[in-house]
C-alpha atoms as a PDB file:
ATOM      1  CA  UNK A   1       0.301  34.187  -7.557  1.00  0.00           C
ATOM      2  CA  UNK A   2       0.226  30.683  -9.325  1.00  0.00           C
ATOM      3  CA  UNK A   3      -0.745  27.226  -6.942  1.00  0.00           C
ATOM      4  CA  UNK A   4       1.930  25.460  -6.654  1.00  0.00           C
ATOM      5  CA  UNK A   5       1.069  22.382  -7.979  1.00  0.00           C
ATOM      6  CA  UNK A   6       0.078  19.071  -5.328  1.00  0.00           C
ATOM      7  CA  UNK A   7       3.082  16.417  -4.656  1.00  0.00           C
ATOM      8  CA  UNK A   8       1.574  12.819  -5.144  1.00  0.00           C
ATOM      9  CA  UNK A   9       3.258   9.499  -3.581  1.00  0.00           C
ATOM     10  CA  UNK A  10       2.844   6.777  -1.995  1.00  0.00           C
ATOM     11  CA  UNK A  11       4.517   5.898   1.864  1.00  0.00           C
ATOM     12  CA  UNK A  12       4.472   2.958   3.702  1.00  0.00           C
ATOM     13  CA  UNK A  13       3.796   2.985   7.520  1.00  0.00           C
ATOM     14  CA  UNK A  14       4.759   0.098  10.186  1.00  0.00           C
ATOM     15  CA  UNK A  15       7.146  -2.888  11.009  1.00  0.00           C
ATOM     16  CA  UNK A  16       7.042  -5.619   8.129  1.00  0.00           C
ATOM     17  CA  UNK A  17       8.445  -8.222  10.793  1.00  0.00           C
ATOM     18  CA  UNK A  18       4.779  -8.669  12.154  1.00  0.00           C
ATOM     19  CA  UNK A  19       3.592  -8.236   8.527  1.00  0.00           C
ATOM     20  CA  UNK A  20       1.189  -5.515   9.130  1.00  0.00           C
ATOM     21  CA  UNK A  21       1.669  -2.427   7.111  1.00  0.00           C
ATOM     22  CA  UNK A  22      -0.227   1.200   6.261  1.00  0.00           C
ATOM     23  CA  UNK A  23      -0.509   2.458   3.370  1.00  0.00           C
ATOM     24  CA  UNK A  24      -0.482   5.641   2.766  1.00  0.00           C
ATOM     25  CA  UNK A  25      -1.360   7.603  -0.765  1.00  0.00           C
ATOM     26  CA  UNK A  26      -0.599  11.043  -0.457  1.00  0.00           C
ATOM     27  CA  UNK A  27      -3.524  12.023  -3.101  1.00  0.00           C
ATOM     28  CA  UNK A  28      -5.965   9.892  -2.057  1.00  0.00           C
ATOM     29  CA  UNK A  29      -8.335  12.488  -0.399  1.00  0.00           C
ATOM     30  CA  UNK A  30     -11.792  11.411  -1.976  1.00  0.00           C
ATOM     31  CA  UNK A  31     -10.662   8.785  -4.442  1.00  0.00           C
ATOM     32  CA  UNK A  32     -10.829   5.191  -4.567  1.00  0.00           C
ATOM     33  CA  UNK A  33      -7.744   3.610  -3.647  1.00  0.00           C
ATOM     34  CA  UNK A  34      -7.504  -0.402  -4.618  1.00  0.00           C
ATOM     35  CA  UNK A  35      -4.545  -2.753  -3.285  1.00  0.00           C
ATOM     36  CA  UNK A  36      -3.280  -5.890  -5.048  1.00  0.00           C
ATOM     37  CA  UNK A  37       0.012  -7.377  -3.632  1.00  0.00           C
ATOM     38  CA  UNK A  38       2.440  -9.865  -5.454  1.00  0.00           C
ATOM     39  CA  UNK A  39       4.995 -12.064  -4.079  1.00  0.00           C
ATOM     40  CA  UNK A  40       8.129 -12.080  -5.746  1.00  0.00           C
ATOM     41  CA  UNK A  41       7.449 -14.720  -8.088  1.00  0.00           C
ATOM     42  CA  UNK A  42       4.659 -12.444  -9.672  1.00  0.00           C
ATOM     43  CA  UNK A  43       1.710 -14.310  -8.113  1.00  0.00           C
ATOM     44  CA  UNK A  44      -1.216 -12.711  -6.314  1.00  0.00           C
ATOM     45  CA  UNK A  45      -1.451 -13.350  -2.659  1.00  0.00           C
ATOM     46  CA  UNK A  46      -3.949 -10.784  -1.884  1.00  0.00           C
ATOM     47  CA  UNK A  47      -6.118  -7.729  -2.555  1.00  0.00           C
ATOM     48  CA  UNK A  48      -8.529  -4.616  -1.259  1.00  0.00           C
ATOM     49  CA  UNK A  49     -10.445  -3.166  -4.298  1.00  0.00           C
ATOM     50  CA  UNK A  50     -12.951   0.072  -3.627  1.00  0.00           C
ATOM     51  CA  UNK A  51     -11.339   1.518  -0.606  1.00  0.00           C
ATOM     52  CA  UNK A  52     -12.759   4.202   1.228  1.00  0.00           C
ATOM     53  CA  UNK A  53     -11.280   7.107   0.881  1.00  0.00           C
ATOM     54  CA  UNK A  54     -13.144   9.827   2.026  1.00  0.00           C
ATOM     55  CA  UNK A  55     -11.603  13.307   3.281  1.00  0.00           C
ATOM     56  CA  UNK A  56      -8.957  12.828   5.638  1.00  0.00           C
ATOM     57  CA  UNK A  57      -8.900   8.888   5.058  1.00  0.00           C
ATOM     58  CA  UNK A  58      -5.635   7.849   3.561  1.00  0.00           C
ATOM     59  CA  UNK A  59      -4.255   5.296   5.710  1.00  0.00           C
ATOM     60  CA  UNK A  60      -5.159   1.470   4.643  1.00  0.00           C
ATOM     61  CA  UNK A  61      -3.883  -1.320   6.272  1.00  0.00           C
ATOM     62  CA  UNK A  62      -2.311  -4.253   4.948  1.00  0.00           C
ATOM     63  CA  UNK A  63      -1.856  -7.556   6.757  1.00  0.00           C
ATOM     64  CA  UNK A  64       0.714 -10.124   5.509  1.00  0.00           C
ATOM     65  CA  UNK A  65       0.823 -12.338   9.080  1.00  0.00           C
ATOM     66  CA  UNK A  66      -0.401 -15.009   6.893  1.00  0.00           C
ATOM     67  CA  UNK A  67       2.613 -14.923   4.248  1.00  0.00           C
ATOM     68  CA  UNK A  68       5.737 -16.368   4.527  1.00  0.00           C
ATOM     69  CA  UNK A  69       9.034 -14.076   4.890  1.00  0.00           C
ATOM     70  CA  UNK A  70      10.471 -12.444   1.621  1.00  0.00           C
ATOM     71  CA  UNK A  71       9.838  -9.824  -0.635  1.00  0.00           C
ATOM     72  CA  UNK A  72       6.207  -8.850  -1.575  1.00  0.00           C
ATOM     73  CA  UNK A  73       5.045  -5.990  -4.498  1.00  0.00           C
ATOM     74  CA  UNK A  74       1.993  -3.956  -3.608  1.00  0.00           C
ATOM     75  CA  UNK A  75       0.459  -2.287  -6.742  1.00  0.00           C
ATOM     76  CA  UNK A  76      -1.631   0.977  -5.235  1.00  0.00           C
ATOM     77  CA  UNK A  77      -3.726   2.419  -7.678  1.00  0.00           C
ATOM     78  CA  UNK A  78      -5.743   5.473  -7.214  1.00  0.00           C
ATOM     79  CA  UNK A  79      -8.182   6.832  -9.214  1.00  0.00           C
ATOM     80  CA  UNK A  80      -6.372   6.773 -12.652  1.00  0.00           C
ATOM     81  CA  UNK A  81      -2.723   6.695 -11.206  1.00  0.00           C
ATOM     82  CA  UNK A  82      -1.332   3.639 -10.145  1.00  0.00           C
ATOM     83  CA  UNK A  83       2.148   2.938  -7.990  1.00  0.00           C
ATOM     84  CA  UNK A  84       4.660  -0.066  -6.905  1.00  0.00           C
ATOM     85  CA  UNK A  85       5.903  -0.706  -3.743  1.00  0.00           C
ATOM     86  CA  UNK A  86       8.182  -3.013  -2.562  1.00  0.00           C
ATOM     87  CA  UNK A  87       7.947  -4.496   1.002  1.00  0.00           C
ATOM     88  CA  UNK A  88      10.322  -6.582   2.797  1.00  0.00           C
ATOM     89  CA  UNK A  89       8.837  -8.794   5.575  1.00  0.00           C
ATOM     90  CA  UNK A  90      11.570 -10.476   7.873  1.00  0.00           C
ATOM     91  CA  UNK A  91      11.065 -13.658   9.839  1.00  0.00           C
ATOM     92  CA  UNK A  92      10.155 -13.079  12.781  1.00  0.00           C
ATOM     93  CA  UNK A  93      12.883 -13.546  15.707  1.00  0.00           C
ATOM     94  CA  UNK A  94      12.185 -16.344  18.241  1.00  0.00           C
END
């Protein structure tokens, strides 16, 4: 019988209205993961390069307290594949 080949992707975990996120590669089982995240102008407004990623470590967190509501890009690369997400973080209610 043939392997049926892995499924690769990219999920994201959490409530963007407190601006803390996980990230979670689906491949990323003993490869190094790296985040950068854009805002929607295309500017940097932060990154995690050389993640640990050991066996049964997939889950990185991303805090975006700090940023302003709006529309953010995270670019997740791993090893030699690389992916886009896009994350909405509301204003918070008061």
């Amino acid at each position: 019988p043939r392997a049926q080949a892995p499924v690769y992707g990219i999920r994201a975990l959490g409530s963007v209205t407190d601006g803390i996120v996980t990230i979670e590669p689906s491949e990323a089982t003993g490869k190094e993961v790296c985040l950068q995240v854009f805002d929607i102008a295309g500017n940097r407004v932060g990154r995690a390069d050389a993640l640990a990623a050991s066996r049964g470590t997939t889950r990185h967190q991303l805090d975006l307290t700090g940023e302003a509501a709006g529309v953010y890009v995270v670019r997740v690369c791993v090893g030699n594949r690389a992916y886009r997400l896009r994350i909405t973080k509301l204003q918070p209610r008061r």
